[in-house]
Protein backbone atom coordinates (compact mmCIF):
# COMPACT_ATOMS: atom_id res chain seq x y z
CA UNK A 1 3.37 -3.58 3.96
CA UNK A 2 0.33 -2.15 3.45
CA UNK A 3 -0.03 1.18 1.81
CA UNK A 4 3.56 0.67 1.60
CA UNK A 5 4.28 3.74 -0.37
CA UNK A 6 1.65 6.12 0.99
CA UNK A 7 2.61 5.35 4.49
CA UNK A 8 6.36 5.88 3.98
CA UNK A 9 5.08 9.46 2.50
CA UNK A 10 2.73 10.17 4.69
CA UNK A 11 4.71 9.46 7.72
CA UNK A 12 6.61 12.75 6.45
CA UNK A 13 3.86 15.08 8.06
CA UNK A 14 6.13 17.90 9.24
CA UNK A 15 5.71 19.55 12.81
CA UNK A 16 2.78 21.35 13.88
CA UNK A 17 2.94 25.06 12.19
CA UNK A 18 3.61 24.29 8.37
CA UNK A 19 1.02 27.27 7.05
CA UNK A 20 2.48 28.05 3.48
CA UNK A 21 4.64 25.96 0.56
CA UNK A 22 6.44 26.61 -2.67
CA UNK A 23 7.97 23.76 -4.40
CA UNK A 24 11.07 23.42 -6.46
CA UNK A 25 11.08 19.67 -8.13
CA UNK A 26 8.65 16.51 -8.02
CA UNK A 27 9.10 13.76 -6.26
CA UNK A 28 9.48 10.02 -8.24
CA UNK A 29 7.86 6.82 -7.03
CA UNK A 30 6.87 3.78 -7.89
CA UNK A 31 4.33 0.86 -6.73
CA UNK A 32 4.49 -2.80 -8.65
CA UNK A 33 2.03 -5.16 -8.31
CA UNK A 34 2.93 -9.49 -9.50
CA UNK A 35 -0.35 -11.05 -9.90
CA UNK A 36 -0.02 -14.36 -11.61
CA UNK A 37 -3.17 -16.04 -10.39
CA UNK A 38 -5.60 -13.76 -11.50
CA UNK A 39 -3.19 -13.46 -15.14
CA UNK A 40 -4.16 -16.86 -15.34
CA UNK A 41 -7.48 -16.68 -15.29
CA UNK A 42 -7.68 -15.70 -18.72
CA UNK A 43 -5.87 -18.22 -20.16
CA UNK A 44 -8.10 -20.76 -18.39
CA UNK A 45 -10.81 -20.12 -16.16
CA UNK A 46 -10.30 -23.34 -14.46
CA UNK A 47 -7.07 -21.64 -12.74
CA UNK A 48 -9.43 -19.87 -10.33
CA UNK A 49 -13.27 -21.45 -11.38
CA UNK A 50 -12.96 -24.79 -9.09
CA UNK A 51 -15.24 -26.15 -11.51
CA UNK A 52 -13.31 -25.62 -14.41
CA UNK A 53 -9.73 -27.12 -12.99
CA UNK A 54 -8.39 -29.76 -15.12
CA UNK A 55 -4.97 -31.81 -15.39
CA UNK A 56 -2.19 -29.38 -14.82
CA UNK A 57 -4.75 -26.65 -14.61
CA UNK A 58 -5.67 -25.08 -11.21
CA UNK A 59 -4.39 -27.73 -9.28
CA UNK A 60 -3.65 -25.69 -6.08
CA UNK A 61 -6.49 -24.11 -5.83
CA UNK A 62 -8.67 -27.44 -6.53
CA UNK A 63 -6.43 -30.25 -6.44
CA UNK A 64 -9.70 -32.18 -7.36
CA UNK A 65 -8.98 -31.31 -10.89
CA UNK A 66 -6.69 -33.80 -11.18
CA UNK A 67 -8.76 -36.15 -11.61
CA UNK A 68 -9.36 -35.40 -14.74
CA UNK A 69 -5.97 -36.12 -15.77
CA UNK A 70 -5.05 -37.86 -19.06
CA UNK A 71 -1.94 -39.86 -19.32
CA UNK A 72 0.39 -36.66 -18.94
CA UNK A 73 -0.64 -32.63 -19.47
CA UNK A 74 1.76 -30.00 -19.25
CA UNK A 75 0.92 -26.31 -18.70
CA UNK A 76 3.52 -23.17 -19.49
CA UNK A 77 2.26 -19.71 -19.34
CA UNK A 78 3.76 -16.56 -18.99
CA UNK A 79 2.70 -12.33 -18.93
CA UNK A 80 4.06 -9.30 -20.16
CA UNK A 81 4.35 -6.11 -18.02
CA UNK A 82 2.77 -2.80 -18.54
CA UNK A 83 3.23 0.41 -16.89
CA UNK A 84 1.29 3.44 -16.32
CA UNK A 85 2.23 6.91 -15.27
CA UNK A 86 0.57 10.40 -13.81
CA UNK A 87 2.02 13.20 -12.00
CA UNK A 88 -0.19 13.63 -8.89
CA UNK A 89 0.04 15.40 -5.79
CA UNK A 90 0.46 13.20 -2.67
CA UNK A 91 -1.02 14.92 0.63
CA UNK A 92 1.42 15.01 3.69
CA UNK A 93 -0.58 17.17 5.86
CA UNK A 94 -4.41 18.79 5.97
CA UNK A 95 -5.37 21.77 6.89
CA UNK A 96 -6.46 22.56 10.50
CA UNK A 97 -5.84 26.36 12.59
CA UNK A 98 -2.25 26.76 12.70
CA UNK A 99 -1.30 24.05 9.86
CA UNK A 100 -1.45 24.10 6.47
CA UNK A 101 -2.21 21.34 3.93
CA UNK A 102 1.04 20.15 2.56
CA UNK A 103 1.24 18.10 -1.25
CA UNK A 104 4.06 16.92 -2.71
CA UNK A 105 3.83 16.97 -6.48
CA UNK A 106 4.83 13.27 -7.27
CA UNK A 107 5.23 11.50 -11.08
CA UNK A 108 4.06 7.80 -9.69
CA UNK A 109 4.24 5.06 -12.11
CA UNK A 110 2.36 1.75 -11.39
CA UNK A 111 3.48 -1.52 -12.96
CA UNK A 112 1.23 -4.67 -14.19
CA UNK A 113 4.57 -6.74 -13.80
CA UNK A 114 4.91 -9.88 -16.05
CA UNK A 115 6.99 -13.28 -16.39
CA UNK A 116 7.12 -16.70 -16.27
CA UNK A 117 3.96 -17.30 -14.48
CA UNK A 118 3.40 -20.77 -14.13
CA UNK A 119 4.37 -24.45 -14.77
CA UNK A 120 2.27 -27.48 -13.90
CA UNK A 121 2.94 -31.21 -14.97
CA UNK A 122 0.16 -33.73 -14.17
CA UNK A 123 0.21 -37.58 -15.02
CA UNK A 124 -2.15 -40.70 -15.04
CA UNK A 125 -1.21 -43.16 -11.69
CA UNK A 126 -3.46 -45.56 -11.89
CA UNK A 127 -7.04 -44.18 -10.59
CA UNK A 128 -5.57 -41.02 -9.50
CA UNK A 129 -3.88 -38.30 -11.19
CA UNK A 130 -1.13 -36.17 -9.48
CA UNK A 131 0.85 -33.25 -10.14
CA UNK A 132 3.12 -30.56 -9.64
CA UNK A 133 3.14 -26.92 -10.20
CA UNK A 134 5.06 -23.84 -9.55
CA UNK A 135 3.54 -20.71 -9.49
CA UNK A 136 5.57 -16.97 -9.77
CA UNK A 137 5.75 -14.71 -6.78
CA UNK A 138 2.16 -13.21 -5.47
CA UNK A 139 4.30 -9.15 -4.81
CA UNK A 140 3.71 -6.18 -3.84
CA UNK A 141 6.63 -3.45 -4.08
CA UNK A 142 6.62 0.32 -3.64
CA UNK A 143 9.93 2.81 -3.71
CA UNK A 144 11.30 6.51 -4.01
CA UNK A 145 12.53 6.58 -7.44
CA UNK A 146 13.75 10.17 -7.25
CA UNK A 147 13.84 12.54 -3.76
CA UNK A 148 15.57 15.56 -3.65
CA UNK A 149 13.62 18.61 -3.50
CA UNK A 150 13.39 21.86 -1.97
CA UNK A 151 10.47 23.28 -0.55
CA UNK A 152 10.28 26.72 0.69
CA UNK A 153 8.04 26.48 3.56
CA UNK A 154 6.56 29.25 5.80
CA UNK A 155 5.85 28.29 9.73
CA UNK A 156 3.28 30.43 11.77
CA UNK A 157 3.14 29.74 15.61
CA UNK A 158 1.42 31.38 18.34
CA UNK A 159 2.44 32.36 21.83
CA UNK A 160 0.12 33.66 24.58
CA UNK A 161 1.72 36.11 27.53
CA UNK A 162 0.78 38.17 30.25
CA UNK A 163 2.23 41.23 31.45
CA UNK A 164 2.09 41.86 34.78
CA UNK A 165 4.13 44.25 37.61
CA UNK A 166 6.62 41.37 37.79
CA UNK A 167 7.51 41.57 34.13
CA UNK A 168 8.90 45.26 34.36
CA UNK A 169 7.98 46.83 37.96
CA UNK A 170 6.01 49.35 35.44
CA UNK A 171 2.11 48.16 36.10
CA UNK A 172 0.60 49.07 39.06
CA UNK A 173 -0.08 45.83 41.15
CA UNK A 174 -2.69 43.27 40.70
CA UNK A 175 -2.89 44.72 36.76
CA UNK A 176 -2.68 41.83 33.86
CA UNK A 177 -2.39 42.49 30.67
CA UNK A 178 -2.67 39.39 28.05
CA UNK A 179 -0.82 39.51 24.74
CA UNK A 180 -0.47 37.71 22.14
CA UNK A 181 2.56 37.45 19.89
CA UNK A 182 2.34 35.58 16.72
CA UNK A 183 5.94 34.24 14.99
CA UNK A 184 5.74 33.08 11.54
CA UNK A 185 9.78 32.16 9.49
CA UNK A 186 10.67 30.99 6.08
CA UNK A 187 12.61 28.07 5.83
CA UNK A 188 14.17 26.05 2.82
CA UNK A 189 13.73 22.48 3.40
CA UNK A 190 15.78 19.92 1.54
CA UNK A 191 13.71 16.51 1.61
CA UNK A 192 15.92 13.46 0.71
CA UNK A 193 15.04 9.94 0.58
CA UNK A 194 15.52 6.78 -1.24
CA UNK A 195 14.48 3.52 -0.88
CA UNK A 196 11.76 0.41 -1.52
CA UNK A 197 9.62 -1.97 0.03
CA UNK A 198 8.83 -5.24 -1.08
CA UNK A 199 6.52 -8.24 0.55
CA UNK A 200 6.09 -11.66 -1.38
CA UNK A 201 4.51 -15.07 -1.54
CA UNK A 202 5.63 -18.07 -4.19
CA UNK A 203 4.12 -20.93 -3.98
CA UNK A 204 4.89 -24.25 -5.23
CA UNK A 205 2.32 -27.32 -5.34
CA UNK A 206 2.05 -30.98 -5.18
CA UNK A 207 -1.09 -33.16 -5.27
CA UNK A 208 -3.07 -35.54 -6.06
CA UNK A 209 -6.60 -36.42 -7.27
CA UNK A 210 -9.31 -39.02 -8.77
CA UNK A 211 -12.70 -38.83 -10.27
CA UNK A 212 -16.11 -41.21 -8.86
CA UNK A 213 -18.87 -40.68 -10.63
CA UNK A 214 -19.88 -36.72 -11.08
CA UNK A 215 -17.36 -35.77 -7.75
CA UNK A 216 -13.93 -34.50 -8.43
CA UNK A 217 -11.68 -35.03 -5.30
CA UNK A 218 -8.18 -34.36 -4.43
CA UNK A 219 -5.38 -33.46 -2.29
CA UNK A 220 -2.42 -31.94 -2.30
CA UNK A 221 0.59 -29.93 -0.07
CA UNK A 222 1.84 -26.46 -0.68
CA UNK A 223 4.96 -24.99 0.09
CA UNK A 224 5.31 -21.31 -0.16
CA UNK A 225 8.05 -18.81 0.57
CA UNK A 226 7.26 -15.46 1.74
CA UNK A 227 9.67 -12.37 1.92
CA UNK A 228 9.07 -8.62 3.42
CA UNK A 229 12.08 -6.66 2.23
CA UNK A 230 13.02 -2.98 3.12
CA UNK A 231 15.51 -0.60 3.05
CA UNK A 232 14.01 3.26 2.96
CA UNK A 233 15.24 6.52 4.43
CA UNK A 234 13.74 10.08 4.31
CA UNK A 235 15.00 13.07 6.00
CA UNK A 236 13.97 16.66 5.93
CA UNK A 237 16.68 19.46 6.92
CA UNK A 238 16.02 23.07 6.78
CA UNK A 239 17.65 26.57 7.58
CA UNK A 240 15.87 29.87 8.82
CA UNK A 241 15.59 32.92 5.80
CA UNK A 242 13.49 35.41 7.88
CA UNK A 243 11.71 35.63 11.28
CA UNK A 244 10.07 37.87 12.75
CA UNK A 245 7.22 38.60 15.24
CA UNK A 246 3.69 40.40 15.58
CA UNK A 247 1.38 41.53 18.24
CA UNK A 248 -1.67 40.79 18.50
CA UNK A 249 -3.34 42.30 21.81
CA UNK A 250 -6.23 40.39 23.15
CA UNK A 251 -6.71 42.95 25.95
CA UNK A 252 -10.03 44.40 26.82
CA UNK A 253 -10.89 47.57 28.44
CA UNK A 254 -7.53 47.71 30.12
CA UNK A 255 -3.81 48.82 28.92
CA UNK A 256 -3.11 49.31 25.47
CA UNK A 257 0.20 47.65 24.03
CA UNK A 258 2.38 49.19 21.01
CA UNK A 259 5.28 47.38 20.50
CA UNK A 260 7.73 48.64 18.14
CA UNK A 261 9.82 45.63 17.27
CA UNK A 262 9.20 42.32 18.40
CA UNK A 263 13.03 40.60 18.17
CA UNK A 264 12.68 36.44 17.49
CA UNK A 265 15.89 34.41 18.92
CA UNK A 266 15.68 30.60 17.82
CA UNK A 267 18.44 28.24 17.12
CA UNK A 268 16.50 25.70 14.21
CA UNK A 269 17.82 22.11 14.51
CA UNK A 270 18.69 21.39 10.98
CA UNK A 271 16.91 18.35 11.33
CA UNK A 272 13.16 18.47 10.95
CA UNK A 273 12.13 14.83 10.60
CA UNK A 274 14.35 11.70 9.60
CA UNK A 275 13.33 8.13 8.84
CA UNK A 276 15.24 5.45 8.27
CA UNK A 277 13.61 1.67 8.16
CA UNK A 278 14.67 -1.17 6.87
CA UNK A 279 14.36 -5.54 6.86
CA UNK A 280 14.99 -8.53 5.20
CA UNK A 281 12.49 -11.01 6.56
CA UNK A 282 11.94 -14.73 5.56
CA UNK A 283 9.59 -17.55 6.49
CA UNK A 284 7.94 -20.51 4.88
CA UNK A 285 4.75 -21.73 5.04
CA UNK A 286 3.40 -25.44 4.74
CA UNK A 287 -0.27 -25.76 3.77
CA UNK A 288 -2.57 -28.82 3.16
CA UNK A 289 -5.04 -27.90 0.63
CA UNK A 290 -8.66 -30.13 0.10
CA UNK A 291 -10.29 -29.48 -3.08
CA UNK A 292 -13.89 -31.21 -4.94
CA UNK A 293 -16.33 -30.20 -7.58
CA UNK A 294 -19.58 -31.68 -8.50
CA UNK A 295 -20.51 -31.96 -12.07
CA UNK A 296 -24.16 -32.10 -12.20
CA UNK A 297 -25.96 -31.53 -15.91
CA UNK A 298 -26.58 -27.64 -15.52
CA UNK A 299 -25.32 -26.77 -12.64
CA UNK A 300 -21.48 -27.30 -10.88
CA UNK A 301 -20.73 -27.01 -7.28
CA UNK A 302 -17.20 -26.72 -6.33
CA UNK A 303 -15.29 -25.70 -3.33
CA UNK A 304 -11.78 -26.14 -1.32
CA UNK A 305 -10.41 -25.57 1.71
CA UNK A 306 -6.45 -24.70 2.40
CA UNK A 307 -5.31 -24.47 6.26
CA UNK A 308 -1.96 -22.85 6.75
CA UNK A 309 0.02 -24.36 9.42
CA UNK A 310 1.88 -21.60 11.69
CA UNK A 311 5.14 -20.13 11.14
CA UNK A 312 7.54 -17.87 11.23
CA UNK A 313 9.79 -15.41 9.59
CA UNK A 314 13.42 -15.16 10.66
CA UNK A 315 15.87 -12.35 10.25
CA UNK A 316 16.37 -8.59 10.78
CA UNK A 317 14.21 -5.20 11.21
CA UNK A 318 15.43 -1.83 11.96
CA UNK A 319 13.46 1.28 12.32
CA UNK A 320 14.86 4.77 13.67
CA UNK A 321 12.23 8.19 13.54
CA UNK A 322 12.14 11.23 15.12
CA UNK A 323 9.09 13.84 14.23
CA UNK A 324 8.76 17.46 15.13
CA UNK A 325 5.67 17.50 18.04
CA UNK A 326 3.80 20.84 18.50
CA UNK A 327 5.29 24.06 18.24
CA UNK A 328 9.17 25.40 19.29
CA UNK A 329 9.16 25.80 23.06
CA UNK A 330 9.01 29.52 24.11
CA UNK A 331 12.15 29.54 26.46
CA UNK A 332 11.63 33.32 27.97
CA UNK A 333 10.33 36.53 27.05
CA UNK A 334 12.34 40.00 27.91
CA UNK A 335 10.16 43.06 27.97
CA UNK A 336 12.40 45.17 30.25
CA UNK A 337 12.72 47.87 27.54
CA UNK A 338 9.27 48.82 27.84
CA UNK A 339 7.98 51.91 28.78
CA UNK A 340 4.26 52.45 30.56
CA UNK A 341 2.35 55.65 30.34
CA UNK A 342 0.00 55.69 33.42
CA UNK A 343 -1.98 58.95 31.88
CA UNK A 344 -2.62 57.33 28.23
CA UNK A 345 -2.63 53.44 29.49
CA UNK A 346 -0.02 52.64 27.01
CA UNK A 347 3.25 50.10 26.62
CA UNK A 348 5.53 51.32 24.00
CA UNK A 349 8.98 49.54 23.42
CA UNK A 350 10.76 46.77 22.09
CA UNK A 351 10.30 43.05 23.44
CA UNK A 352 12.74 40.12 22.73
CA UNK A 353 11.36 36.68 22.25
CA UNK A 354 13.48 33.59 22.77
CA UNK A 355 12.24 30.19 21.20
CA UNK A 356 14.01 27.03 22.45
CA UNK A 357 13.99 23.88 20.14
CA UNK A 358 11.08 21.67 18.97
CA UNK A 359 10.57 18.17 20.96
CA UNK A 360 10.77 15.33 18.94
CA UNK A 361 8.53 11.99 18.68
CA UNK A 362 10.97 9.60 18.41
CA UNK A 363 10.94 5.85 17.97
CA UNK A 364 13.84 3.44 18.10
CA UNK A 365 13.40 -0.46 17.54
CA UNK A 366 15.36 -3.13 16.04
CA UNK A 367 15.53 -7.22 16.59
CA UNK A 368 17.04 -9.92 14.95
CA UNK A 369 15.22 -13.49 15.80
CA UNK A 370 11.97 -14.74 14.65
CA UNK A 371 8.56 -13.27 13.81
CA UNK A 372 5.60 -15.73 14.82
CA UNK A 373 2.48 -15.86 12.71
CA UNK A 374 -0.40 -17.82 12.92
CA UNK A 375 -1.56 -20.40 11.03
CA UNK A 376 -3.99 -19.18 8.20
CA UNK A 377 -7.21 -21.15 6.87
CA UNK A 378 -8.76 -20.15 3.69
CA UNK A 379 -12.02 -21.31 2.04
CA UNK A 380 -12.99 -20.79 -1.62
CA UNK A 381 -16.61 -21.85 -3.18
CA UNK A 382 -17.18 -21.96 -7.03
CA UNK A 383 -21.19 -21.80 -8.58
CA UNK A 384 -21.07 -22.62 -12.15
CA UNK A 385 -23.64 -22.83 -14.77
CA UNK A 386 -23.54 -24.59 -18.12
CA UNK A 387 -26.36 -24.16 -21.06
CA UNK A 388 -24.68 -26.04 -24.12
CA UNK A 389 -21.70 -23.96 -25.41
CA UNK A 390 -21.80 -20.92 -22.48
CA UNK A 391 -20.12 -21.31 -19.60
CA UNK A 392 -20.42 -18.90 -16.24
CA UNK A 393 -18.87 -19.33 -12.99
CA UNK A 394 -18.57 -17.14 -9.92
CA UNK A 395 -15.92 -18.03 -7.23
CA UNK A 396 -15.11 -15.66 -4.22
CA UNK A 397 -12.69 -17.01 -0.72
CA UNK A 398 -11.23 -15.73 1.52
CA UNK A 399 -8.40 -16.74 4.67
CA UNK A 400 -10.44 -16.88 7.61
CA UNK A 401 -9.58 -14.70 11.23
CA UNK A 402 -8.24 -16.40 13.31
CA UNK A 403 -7.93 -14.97 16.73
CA UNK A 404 -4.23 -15.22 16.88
CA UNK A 405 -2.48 -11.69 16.02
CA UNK A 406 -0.99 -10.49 13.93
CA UNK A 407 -1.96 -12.04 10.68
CA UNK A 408 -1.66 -11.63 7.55
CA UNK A 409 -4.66 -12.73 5.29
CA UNK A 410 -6.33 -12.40 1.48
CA UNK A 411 -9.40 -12.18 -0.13
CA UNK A 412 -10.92 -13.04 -3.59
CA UNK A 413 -13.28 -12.83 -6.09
CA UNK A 414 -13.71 -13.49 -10.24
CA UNK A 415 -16.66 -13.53 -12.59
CA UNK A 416 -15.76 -15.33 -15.66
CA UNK A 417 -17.67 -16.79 -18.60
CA UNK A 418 -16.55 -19.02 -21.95
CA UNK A 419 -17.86 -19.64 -24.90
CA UNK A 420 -17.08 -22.56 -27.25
CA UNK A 421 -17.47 -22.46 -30.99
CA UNK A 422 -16.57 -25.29 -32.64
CA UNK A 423 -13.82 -26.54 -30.76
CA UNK A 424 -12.47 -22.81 -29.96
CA UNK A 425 -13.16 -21.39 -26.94
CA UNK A 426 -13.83 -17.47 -25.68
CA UNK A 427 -13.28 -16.18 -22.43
CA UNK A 428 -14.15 -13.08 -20.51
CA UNK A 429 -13.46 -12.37 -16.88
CA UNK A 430 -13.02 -9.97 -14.38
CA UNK A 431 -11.07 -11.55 -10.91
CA UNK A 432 -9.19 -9.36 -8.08
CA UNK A 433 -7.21 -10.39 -5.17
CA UNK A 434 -6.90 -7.55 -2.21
CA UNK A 435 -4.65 -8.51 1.45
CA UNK A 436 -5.47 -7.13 4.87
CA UNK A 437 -3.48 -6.84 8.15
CA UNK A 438 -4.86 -7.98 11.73
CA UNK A 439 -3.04 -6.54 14.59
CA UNK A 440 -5.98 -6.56 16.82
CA UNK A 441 -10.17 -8.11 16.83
CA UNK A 442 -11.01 -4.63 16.09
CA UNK A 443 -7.53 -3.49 13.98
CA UNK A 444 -7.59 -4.41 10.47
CA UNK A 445 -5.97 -2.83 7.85
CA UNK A 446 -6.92 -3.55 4.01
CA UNK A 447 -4.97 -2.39 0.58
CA UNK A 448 -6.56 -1.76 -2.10
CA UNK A 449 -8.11 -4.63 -4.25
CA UNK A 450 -5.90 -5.44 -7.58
CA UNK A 451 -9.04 -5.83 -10.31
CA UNK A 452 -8.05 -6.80 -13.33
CA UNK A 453 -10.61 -7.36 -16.60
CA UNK A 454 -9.46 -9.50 -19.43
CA UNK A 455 -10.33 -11.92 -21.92
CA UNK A 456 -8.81 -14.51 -23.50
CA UNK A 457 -9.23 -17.42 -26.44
CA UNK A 458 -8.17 -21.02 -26.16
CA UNK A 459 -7.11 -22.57 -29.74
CA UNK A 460 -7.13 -25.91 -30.24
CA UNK A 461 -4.37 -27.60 -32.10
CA UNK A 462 -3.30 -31.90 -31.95
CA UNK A 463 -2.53 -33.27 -28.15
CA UNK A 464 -2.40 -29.28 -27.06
CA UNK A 465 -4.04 -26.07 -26.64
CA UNK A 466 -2.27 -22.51 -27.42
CA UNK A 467 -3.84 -19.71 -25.00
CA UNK A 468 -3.94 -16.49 -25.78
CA UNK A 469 -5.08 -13.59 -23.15
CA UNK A 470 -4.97 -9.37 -22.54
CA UNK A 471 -5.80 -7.72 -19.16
CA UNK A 472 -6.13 -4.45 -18.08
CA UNK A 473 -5.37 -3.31 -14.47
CA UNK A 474 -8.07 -1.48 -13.35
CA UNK A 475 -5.57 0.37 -11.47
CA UNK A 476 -3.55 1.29 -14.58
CA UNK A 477 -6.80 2.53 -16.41
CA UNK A 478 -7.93 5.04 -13.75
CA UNK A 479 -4.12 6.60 -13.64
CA UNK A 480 -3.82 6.69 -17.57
CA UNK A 481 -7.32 8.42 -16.97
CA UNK A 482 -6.76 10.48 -14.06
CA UNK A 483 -3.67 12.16 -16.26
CA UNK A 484 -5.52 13.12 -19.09
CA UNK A 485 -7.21 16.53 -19.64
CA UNK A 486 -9.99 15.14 -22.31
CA UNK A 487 -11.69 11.82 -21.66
CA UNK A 488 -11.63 11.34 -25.55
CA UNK A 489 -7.75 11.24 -25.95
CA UNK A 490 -7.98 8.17 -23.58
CA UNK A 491 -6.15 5.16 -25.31
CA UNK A 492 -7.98 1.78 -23.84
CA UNK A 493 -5.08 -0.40 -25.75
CA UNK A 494 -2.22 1.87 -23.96
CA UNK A 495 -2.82 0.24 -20.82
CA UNK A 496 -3.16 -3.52 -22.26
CA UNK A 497 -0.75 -6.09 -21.05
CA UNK A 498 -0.72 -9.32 -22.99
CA UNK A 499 -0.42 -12.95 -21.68
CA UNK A 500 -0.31 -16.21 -23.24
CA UNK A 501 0.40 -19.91 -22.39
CA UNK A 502 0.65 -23.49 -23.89
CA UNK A 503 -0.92 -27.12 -22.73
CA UNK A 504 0.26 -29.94 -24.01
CA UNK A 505 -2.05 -33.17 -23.11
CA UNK A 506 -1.83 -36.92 -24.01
């Protein structure tokens, strides 16, 4: 699901011979992106800093953390969403000889979305401490809001003849005489579609962990629940305003050609490309995550290692396409009305073309059954430094190729630092996620990374800690910046989204 939006548009370049556009409307779309993990982060670094995981705090991603746990610790936290909006133009088509670019004016809004993002209860069992934790949806989800459109769009093709003693009985024998005719129309295309994609992880996590000495160690299982949902269609259908022909003679030193009408006969499918896709896919996942840190007096070590076991996602796909490829067929050519003037050289006369229809590309598949993945191994590392009150960690992972294809993997990276004063404490942070697809050793596919900067403050209060944090997606910045004229009517705080959370500990 990759480019999931772009590639549903982009799959809409037209056939061969687009040259000219006028549009009528805009098209509407969306793309959402759920990322509670890296929300977290600035409520508590320790959600992605294995260094910094604690009790009920970043327990799947270090389940070492746990042993840190008091007699019971309890963490809620939730996110708000925030949107941001821009009318763009999306590119169907470049430009190349007989093609030209094609945009689609498009008002995309991207959403930050928000909710209950996670839940993690953590108790004292003797030397160890164990927990569980549930963690919102890790989603990605793009859609056609709104398309409906016309577009007035002018082809141009090209057509290469030669006229020769067969064509007429007119030229003496052995004479050729290469033409060209050029054929350009004006169509109205209607483009309809409607339609979204969505893929999605949820984990939920149970471990447990103890502490010897400086080494946090732990343990745990994760279970998590992945869906790719889809239901899209997009079809283009157009009619023929006005065609007509030129000449263009490309003969040298030889006959001369004046046509005086060049008649065009083609019968115009009324569809020019159609699209229809959709799935409903489901599979679960069982993981066995390993997870330590080493708190040494300046400097922390931490790292974790999750391996995926294989599975598979059951249900339904259906896809059904069919693209213009190249140019209408040219089925004959009559040029029996044409007169040849042996003294001056000269054809003079009318010639009828006759186009036949456009071959399509098309693709048909559809299965019901199982999907099989491979299993997925991911290693994270944490390096953390501590000078009395300031804290700063850097963590990066990654899920590890595997040779098996396809697969479906992640990447990751945060910067954070804290500050306590007093018993308060300051955070700052920047963290982003981004996925890739592996069809092949030498096939990988990679979305764009979700970045996200925020900051966030920790206040103390008895048994308990109220957390309080505000992110900006990077992603939502540059669109509330692309749309604006003047860089100085940019509002940072319209693209804010706040978050906050609650830990109860006794």
């Amino acid at each position: 699901m990759k480019k999931t939006l772009l590639s549903i548009t982009l799959s809409l370049a037209l056939a061969a011979g687009l040259n000219a556009q006028s549009l009528a409307t805009q098209m509407e779309a969306h793309i959402s992106m759920s990322t509670p993990e890296l929300n977290l982060y600035f409520l508590d670094l320790g959600f992605l800093d294995l260094n910094l995981a604690h009790g009920s705090v970043g327990m799947m991603n270090n389940p070492g953390g746990l042993g840190r746990t008091g007699i019971m610790d309890v963490t809620v936290a939730g996110s708000l969403s925030k949107d941001a909006s821009m009318s763009t133009d999306i590119r169907l088509m470049d430009s190349t000889e007989v093609t030209g670019e094609l945009n689609i004016p498009t008002y995309l809004t991207l959403t930050d979305q928000g909710g209950l993002d996670y839940v993690g209860v953590a108790g004292k069992m003797g030397p160890f401490g164990v927990g569980i934790a549930y963690q919102r949806s890790f989603a990605v989800e793009a859609g056609l809001d709104k398309a409906d459109m016309d577009i007035s769009q002018r082809f141009n093709y090209a057509y290469d003849y030669i006229l020769t003693s067969d064509a007429n009985g007119l030229l003496p024998g052995g004479l050729a005489v290469p033409v060209t005719f050029n054929v350009s129309a004006v169509t109205n295309v209607r483009l309809k579609g409607s339609g979204e994609a969505r893929i999605s992880n949820q984990p939920i996590f149970v471990g447990a962990g103890t502490k010897y000495g400086p080494i946090n160690m732990g343990m745990g299982f994760k279970v998590t629940r992945i869906e790719a949902l889809a239901n899209t269609s997009l079809k283009l259908s157009g009619s023929i305003d006005s065609l007509r022909g030129e000449l263009d003679s490309a003969n040298y030193g030889g006959p001369s050609v004046i046509f005086d009408n060049v008649d065009i006969y083609a019968p115009f499918g009324d569809s020019i490309f159609y699209s229809k896709f959709s799935s409903d896919l489901q599979g679960t996942q069982y993981s066995l995550v390993l997870g330590g840190n080493m708190e040494l007096p300046i400097v922390k070590l931490g790292m974790s290692l999750e391996m995926g076991m294989p599975y598979k996602l059951s249900g339904y796909y259906f896809n059904n396409s069919g693209l213009p490829e190249g140019q209408p067929l040219l089925d004959s050519i009559s040029v029996s009305s044409l007169q040849y003037d042996s003294a001056s050289q000269t054809f003079t006369g009318d010639v009828k073309l006759n186009l036949g229809g456009v071959e399509y590309t098309r693709k048909t598949a559809a299965d019901t059954g199982e999907i099989e993945l491979p299993g997925v191994t991911s290693l994270k590392a944490s390096l953390g430094l501590k000078l009395w009150g300031l804290r700063v960690g850097v963590n990066g992972g990654m899920d590890m190729m595997t040779g098996e294809w396809p697969m479906i993997g992640n990447a990751y990276a945060s910067l954070g630092t804290s500050l306590s004063i007093k018993r308060t404490s300051l955070r700052l942070g920047l963290a982003s996620r981004w996925q890739y697809l592996a069809l092949e050793d030498d096939k990988l596919y990679s979305s764009a990374p979700m970045v996200i900067l925020g900051a966030g403050v920790g206040i103390p209060f008895p048994k308990g800690e109220l957390m309080l944090g505000s992110r900006i997606n990077l992603a939502n910045g540059i669109l509330s910046t692309s749309n604006l004229e003047k860089m100085e009517d940019f509002k940072p705080w319209e693209t804010i989204a706040l978050n906050a959370g609650i830990r109860v500990s006794i």
